[in-house]
N, C-alpha and C. Protein backbone atom coordinates (compact mmCIF):
# COMPACT_ATOMS: atom_id res chain seq x y z
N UNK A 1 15.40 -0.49 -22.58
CA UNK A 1 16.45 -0.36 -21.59
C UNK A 1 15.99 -1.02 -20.29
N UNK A 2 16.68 -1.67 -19.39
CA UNK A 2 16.42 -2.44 -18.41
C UNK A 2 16.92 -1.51 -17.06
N UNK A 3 15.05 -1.90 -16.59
CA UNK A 3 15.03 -1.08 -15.51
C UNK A 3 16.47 -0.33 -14.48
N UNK A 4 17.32 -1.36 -14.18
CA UNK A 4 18.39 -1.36 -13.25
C UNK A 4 19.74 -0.68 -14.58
N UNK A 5 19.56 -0.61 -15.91
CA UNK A 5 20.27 1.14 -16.44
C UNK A 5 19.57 2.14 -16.22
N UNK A 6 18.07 2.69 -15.57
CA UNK A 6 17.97 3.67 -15.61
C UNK A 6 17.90 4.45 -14.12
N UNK A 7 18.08 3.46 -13.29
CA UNK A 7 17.90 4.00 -11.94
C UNK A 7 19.60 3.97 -11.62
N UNK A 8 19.55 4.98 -10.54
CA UNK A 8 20.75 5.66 -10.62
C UNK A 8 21.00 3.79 -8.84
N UNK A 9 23.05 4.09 -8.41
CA UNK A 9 22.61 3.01 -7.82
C UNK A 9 21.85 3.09 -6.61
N UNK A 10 21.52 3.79 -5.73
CA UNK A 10 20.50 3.64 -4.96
C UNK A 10 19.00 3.12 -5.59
N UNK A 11 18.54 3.51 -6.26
CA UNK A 11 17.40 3.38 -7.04
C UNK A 11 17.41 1.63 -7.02
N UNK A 12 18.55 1.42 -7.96
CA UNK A 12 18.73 -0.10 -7.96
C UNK A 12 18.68 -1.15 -7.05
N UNK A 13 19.21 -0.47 -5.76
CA UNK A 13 19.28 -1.74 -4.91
C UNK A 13 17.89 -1.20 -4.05
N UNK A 14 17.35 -0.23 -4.67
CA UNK A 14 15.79 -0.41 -3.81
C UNK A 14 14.73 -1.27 -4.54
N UNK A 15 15.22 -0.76 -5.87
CA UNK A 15 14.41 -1.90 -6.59
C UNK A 15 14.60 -3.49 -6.63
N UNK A 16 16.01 -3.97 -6.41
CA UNK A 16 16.57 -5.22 -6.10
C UNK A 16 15.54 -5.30 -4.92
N UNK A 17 15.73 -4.59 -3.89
CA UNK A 17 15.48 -4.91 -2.53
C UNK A 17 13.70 -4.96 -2.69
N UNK A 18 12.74 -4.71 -3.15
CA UNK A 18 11.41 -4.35 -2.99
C UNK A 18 11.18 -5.77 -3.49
N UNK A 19 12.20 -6.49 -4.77
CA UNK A 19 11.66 -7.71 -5.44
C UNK A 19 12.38 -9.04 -4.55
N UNK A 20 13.22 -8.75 -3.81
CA UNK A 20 13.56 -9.40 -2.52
C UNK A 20 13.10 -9.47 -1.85
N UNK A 21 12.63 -8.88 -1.29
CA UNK A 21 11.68 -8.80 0.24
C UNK A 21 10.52 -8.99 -0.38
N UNK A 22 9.95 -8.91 -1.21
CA UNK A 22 8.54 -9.46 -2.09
C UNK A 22 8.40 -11.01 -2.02
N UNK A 23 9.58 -11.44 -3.13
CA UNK A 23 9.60 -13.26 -3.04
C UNK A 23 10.05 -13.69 -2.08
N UNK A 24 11.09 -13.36 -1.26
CA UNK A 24 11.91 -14.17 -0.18
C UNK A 24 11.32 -13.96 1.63
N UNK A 25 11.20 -12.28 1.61
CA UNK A 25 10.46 -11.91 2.87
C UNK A 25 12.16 -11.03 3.26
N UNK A 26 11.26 -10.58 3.66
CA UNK A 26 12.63 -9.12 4.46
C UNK A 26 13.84 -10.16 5.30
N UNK A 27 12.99 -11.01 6.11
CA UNK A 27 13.94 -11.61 7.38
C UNK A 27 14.87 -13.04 6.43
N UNK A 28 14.45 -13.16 5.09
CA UNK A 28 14.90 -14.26 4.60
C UNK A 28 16.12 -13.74 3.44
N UNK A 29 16.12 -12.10 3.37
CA UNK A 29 17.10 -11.84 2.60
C UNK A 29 18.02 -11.14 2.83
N UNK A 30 19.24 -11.91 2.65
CA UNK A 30 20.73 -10.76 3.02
C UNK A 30 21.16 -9.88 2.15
N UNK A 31 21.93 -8.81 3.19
CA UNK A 31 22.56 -8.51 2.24
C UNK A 31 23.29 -8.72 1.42
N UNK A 32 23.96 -10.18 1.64
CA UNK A 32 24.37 -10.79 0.23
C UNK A 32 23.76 -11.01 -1.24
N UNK A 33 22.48 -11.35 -0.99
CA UNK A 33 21.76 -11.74 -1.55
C UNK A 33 21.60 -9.95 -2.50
N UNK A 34 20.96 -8.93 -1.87
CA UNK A 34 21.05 -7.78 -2.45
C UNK A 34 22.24 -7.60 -3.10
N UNK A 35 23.57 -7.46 -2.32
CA UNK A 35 24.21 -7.25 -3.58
C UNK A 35 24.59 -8.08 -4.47
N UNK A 36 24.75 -9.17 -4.97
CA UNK A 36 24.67 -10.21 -5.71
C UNK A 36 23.75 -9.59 -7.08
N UNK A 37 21.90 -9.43 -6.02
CA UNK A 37 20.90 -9.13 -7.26
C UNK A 37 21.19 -7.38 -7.94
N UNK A 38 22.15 -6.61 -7.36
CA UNK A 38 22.41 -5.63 -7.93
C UNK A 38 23.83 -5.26 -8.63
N UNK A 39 24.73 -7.10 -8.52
CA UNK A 39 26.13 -6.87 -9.02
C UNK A 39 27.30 -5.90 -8.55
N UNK A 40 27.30 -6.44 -7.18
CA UNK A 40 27.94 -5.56 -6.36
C UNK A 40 28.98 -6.08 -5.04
N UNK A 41 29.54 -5.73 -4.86
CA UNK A 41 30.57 -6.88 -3.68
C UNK A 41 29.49 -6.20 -2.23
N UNK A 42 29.26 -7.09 -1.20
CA UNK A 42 28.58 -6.88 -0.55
C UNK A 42 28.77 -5.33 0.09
N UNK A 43 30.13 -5.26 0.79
CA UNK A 43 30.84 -4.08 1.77
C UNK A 43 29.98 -2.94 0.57
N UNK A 44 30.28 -3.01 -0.63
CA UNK A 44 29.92 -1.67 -1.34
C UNK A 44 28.66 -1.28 -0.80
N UNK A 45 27.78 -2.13 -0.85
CA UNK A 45 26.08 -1.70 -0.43
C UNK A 45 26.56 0.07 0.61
N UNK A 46 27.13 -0.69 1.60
CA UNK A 46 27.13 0.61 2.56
C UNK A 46 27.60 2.13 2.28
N UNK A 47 28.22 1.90 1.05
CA UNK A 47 28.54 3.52 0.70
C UNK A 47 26.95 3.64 -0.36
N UNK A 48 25.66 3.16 -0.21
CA UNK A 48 24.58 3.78 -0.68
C UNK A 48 23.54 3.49 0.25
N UNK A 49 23.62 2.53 1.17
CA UNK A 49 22.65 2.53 2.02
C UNK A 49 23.08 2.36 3.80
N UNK A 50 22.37 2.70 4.31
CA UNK A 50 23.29 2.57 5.76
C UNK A 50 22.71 1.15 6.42
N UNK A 51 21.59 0.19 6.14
CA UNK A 51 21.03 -0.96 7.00
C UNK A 51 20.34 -1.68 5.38
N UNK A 52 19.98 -2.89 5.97
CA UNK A 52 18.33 -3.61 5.07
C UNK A 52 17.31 -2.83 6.14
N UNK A 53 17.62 -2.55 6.88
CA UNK A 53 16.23 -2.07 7.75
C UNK A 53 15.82 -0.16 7.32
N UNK A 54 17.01 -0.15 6.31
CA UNK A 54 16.60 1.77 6.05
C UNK A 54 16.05 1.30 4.93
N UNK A 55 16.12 0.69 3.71
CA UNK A 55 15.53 0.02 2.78
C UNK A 55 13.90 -0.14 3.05
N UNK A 56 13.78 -0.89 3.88
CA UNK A 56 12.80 -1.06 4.31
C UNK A 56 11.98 -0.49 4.74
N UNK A 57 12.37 0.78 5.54
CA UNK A 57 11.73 2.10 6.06
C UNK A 57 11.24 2.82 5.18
N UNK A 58 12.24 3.34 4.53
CA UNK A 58 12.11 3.83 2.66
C UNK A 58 10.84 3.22 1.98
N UNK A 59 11.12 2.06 1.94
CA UNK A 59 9.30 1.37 1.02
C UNK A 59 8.51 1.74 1.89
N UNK A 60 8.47 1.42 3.03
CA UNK A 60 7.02 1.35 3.86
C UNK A 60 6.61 2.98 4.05
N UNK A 61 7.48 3.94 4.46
CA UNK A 61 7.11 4.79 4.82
C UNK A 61 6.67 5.73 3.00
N UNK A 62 7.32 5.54 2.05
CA UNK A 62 6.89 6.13 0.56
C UNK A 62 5.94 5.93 0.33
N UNK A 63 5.30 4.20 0.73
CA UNK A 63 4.38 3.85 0.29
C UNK A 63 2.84 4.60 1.15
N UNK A 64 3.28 4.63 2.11
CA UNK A 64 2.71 5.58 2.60
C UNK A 64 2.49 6.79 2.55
N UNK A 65 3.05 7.59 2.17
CA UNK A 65 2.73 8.58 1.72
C UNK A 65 2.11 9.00 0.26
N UNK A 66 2.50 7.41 -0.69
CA UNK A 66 1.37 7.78 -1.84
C UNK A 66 -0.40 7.19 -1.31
N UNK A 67 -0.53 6.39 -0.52
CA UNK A 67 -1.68 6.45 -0.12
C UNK A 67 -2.60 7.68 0.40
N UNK A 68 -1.56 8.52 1.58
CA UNK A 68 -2.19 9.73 1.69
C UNK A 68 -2.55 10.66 1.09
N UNK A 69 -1.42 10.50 -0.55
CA UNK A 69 -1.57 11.71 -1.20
C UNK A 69 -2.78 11.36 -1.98
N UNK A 70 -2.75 9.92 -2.16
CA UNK A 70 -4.46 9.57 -3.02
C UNK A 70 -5.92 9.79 -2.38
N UNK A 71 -5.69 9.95 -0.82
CA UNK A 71 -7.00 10.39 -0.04
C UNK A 71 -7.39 11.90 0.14
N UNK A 72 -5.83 12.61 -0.32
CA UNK A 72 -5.89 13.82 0.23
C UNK A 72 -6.32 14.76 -1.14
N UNK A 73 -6.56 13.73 -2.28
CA UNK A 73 -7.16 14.36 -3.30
C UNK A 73 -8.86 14.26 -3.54
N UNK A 74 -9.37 13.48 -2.41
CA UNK A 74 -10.32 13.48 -2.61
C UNK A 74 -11.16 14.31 -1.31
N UNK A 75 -10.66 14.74 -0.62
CA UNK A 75 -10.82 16.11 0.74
C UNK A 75 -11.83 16.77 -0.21
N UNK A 76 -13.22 16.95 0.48
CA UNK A 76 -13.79 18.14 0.37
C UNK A 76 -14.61 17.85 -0.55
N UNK A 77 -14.60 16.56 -0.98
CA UNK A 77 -15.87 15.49 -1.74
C UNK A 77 -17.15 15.69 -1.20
N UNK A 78 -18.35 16.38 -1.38
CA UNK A 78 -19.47 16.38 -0.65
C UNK A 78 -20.24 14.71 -0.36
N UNK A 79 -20.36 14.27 -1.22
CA UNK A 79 -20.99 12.76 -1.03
C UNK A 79 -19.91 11.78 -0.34
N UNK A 80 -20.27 11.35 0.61
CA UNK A 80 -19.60 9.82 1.08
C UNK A 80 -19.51 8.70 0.21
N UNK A 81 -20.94 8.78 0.03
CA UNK A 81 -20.41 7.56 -1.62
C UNK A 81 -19.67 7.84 -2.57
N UNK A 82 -19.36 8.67 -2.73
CA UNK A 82 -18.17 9.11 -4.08
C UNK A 82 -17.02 9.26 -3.35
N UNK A 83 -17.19 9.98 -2.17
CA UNK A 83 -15.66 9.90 -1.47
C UNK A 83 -15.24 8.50 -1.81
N UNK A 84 -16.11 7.59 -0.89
CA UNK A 84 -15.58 6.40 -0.97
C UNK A 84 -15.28 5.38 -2.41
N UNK A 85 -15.77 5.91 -3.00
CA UNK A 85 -15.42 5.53 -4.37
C UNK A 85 -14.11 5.71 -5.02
N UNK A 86 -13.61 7.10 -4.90
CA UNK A 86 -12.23 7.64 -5.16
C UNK A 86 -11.18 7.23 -4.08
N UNK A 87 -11.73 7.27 -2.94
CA UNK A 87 -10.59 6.17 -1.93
C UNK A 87 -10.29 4.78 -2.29
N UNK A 88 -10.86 4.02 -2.50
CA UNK A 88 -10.98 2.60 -3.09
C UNK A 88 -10.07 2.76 -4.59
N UNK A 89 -10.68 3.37 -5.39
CA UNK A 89 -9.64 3.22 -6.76
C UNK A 89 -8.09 3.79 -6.29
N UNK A 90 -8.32 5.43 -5.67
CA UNK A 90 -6.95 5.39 -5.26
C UNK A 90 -6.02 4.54 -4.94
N UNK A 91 -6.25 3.84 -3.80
CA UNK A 91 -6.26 2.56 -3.23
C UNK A 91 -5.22 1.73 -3.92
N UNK A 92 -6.31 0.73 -4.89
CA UNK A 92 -6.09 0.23 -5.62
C UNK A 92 -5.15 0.61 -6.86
N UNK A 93 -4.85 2.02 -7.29
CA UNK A 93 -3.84 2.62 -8.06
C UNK A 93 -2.44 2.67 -7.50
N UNK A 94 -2.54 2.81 -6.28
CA UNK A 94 -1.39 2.94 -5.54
C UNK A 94 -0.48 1.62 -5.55
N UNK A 95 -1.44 0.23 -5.20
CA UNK A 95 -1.21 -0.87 -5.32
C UNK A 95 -0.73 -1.25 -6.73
N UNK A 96 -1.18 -0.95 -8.06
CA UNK A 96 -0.98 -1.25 -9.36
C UNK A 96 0.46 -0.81 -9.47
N UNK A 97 0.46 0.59 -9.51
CA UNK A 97 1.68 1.03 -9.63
C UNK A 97 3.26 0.64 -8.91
N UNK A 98 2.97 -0.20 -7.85
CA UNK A 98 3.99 -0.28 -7.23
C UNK A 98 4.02 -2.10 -6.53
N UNK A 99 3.64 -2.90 -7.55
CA UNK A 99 3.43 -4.12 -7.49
C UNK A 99 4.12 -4.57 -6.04
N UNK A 100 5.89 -4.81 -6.52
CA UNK A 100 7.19 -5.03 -4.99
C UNK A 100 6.82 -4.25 -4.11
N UNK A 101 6.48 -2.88 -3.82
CA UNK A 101 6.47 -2.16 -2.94
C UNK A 101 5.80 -2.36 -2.41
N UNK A 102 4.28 -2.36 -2.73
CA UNK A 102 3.18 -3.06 -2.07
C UNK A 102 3.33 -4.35 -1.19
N UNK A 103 3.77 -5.52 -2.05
CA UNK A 103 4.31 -6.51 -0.98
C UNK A 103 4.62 -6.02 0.60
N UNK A 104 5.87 -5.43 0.18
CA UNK A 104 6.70 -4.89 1.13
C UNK A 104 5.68 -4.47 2.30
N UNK A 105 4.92 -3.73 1.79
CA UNK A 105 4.09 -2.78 2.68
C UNK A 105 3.24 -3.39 3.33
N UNK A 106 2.52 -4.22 2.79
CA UNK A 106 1.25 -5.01 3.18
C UNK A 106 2.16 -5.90 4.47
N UNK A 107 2.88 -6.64 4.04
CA UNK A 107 3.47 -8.25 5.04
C UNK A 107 4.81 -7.75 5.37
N UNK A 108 5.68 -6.71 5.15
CA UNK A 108 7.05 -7.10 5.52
C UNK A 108 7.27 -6.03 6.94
N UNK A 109 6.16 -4.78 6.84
CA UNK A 109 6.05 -3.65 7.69
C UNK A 109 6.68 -4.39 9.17
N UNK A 110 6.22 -5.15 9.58
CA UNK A 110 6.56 -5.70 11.04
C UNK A 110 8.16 -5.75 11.57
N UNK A 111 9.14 -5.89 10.43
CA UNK A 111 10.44 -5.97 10.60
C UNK A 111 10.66 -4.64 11.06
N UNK A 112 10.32 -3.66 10.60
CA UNK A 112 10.67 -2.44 11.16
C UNK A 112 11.29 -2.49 12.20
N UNK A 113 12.11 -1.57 12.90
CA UNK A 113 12.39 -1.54 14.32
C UNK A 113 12.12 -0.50 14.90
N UNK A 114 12.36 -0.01 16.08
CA UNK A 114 11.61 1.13 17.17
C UNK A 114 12.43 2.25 16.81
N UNK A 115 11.85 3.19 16.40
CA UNK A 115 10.53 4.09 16.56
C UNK A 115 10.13 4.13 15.45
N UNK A 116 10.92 3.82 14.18
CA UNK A 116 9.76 3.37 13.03
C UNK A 116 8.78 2.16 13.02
N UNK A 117 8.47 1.67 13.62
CA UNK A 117 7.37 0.46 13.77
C UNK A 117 6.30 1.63 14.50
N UNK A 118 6.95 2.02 15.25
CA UNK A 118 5.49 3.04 16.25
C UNK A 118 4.81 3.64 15.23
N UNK A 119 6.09 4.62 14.75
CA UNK A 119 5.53 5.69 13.69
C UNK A 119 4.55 4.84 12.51
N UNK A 120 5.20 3.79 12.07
CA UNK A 120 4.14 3.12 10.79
C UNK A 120 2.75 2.57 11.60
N UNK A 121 2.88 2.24 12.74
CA UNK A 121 1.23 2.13 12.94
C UNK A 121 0.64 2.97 13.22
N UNK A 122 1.22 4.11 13.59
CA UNK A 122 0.22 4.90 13.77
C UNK A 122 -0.19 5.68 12.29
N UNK A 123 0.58 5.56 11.39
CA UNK A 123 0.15 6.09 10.06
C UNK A 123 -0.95 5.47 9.61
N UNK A 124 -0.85 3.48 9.97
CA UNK A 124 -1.90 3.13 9.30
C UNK A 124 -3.17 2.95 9.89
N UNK A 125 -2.93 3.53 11.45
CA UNK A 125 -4.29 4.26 12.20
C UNK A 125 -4.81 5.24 11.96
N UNK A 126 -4.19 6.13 11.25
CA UNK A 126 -4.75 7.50 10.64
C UNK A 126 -5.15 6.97 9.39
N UNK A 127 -4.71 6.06 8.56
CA UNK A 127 -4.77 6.21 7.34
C UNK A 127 -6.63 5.38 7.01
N UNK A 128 -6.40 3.93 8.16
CA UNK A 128 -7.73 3.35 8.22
C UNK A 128 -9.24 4.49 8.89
N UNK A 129 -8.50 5.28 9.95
CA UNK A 129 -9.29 6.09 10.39
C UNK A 129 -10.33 7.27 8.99
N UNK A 130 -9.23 7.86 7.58
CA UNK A 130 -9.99 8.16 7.33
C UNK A 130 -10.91 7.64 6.26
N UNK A 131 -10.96 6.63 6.43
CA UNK A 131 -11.88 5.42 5.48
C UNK A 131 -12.98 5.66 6.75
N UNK A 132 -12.53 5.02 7.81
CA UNK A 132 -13.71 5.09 8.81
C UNK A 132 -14.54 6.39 8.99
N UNK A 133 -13.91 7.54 8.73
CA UNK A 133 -14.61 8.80 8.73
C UNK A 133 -15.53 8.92 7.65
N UNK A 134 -15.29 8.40 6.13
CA UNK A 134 -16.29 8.28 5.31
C UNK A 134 -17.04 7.56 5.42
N UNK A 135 -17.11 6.71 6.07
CA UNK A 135 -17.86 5.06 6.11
C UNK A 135 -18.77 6.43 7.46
N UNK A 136 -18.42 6.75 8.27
CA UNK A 136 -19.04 7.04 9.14
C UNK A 136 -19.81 8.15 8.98
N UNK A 137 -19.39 8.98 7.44
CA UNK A 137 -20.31 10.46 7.47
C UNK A 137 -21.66 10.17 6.58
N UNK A 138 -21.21 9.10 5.97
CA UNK A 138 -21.95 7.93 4.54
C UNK A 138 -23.23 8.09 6.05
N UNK A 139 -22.94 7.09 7.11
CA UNK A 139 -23.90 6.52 7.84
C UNK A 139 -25.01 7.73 8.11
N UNK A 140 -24.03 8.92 8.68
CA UNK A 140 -25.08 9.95 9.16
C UNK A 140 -25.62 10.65 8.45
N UNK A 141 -25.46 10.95 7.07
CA UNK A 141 -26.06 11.40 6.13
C UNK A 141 -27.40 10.30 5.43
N UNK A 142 -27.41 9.52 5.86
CA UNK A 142 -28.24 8.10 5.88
C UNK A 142 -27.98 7.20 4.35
N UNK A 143 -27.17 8.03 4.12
CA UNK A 143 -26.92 6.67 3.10
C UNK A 143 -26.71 5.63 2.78
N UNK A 144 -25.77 5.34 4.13
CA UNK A 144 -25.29 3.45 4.70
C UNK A 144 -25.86 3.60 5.77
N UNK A 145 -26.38 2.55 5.73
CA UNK A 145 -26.50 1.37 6.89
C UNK A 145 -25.63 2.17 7.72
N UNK A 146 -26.46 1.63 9.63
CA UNK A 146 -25.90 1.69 10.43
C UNK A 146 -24.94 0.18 10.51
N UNK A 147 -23.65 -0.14 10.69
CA UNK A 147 -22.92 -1.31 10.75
C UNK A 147 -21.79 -1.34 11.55
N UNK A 148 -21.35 -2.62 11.99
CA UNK A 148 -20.30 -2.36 13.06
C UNK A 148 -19.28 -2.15 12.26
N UNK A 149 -18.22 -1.11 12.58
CA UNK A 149 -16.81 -0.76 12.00
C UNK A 149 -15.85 -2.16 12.50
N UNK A 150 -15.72 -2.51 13.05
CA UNK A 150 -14.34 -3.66 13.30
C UNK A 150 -14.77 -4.72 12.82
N UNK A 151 -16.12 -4.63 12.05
CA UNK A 151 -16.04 -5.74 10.62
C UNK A 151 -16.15 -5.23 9.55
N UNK A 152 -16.63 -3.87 9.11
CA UNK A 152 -16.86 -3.38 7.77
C UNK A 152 -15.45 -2.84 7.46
N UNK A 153 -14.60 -2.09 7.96
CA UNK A 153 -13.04 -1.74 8.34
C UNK A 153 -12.23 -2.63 7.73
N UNK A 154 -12.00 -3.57 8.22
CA UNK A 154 -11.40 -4.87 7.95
C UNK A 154 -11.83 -5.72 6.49
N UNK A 155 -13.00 -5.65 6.25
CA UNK A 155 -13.03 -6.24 5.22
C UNK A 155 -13.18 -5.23 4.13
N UNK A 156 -13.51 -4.33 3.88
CA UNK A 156 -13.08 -3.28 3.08
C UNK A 156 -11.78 -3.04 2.84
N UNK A 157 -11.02 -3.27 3.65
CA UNK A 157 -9.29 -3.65 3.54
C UNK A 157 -8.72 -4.55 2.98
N UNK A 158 -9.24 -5.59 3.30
CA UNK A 158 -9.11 -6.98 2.75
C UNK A 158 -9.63 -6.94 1.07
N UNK A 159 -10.85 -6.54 0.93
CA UNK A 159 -11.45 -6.15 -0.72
C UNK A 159 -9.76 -5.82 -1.59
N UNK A 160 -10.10 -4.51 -0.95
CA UNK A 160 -8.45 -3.45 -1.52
C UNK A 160 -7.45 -4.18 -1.86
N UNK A 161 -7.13 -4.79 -0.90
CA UNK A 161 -5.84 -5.17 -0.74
C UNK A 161 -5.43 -6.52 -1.46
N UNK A 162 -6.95 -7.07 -1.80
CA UNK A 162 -6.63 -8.35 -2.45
C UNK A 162 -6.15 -8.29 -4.04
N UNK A 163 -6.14 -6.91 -4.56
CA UNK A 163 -5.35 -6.07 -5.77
C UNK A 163 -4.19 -6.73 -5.55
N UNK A 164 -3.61 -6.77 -4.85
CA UNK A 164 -2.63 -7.38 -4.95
C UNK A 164 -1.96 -8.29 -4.88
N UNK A 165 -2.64 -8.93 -3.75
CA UNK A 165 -2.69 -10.63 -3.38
C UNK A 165 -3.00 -11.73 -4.41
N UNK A 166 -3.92 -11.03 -5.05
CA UNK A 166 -4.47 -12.12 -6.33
C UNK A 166 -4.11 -11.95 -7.75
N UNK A 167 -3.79 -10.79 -8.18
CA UNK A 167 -3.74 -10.16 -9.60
C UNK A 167 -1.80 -9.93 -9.92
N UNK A 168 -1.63 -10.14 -10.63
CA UNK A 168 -0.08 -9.78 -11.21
C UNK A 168 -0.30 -8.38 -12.10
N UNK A 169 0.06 -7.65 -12.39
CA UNK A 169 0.17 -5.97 -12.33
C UNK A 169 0.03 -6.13 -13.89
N UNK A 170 0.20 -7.20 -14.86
CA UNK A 170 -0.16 -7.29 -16.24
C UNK A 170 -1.32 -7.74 -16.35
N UNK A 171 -1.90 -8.88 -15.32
CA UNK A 171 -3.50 -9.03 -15.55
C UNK A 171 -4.64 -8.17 -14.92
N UNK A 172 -4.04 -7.27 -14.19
CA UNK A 172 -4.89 -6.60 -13.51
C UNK A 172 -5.34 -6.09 -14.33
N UNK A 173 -7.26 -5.58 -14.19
CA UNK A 173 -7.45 -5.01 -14.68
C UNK A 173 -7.44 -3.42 -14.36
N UNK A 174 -8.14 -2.25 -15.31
CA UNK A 174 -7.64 -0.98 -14.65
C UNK A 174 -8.19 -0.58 -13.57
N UNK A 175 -7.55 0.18 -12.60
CA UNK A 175 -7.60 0.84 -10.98
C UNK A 175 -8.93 1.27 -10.79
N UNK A 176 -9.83 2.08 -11.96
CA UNK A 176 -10.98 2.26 -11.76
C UNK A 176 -12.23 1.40 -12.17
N UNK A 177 -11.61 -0.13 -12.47
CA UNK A 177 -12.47 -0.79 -12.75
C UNK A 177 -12.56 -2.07 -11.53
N UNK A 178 -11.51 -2.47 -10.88
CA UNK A 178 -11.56 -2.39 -9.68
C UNK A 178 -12.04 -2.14 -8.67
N UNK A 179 -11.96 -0.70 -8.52
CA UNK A 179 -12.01 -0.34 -7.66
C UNK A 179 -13.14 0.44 -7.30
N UNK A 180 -14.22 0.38 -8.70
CA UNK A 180 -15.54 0.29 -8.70
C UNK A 180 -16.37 -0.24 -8.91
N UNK A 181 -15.72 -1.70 -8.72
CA UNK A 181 -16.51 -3.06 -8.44
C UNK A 181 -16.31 -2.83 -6.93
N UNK A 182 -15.23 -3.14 -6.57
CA UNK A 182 -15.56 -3.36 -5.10
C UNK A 182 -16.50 -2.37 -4.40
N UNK A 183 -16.18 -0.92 -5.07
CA UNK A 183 -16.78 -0.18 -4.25
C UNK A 183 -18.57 -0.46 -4.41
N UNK A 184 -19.14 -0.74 -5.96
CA UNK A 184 -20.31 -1.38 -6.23
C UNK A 184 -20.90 -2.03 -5.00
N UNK A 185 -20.11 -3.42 -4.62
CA UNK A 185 -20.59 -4.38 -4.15
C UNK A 185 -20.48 -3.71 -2.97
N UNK A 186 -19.40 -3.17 -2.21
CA UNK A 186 -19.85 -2.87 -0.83
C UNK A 186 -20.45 -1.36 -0.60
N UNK A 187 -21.13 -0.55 -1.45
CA UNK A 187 -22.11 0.18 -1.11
C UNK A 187 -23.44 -0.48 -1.08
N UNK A 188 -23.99 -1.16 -2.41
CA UNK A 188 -25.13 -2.20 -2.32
C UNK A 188 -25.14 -3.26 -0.95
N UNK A 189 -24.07 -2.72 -0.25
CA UNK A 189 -24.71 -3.60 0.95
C UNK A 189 -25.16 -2.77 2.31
N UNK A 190 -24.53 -1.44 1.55
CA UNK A 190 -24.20 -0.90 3.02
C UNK A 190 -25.44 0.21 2.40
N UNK A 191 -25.76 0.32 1.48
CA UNK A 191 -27.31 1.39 1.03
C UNK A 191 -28.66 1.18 1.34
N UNK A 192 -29.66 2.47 2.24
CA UNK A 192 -30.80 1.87 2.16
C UNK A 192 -31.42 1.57 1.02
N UNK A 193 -32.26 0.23 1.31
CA UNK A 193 -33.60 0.15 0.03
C UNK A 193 -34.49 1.10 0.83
């Protein structure tokens, strides 16, 4: 059965909309274009959605909240290195599972408008913050390296995130194999000998 019979029509034109704003970019797709990819006369859209910009809120802000819920399962992890281990695959699971959405999330977030643009950065200031809190309890427990955060931060992000940038969701391989390579390579850098 094809995806767009089993989602009810909201469902559909979020899913239209996640693979729109994926290939085309948020600012490059109308709502023509949505209803067209969901078989629909345009005016209808509005008796299921009220903007492209609530669409959009909808991905970014969901997607956000499965990230949190993947960090908030690993609360209360005694080791930093394993924390950070289960943050990273999380991570990376979150990304697998939600190929379009991810797009969305990673590059399209900026369209937002005020006060959801505020609200999404500051989520993904909390959200980088608690990577930085493990990276930072790792340090004082002496397990990592002392290192500057506004380069280890960033490229630990960049690692993650390239799940998606580089891999199509059929060649990927699985979330914990991933995502314990990367984590491999950037503890072996950040561990004393």
């Amino acid at each position: 059965m094809a995806l767009t019979q089993t989602l009810d029509r909201k469902g559909q034109i979020q899913a239209a909309a996640q693979n729109l704003f994926r290939e085309r970019g948020f600012a490059a797709t109308s709502m023509r274009d949505l209803a067209k990819a969901v078989g629909i006369e345009p005016a209808s859209l509005y008796s299921h959605i009220t903007s492209k910009e609530s669409i959009l809120r909808e991905i970014c802000f969901h997607m956000a909240d499965q990230f949190f819920e993947q960090l908030d399962q690993i609360d209360g992890q005694a080791n930093p290195a394993e924390q950070l281990k289960q943050a990273i695959i999380g991570h990376i699971s979150v990304i697998r599972k939600n190929y379009d959405a991810s797009a969305v999330f990673l590059h399209e977030w900026r369209f937002l408008e005020e006060p959801n643009l505020g609200r999404f950065k500051s989520l993904r200031r909390d959200y980088e913050q608690r990577f930085r809190a493990i990276l930072e309890a790792g340090q004082a427990a002496g397990q990592f390296r002392q290192m500057n955060m506004k380069i280890v931060l960033p490229t630990l992000f960049s690692s993650m995130n390239w799940a998606y940038e580089h891999v199509k969701p059929a060649t990927l391989l699985p979330p914990e194999e991933v995502g314990e390579t990367i984590w491999r390579l950037f503890v072996q850098g950040l561990e004393h000998k």
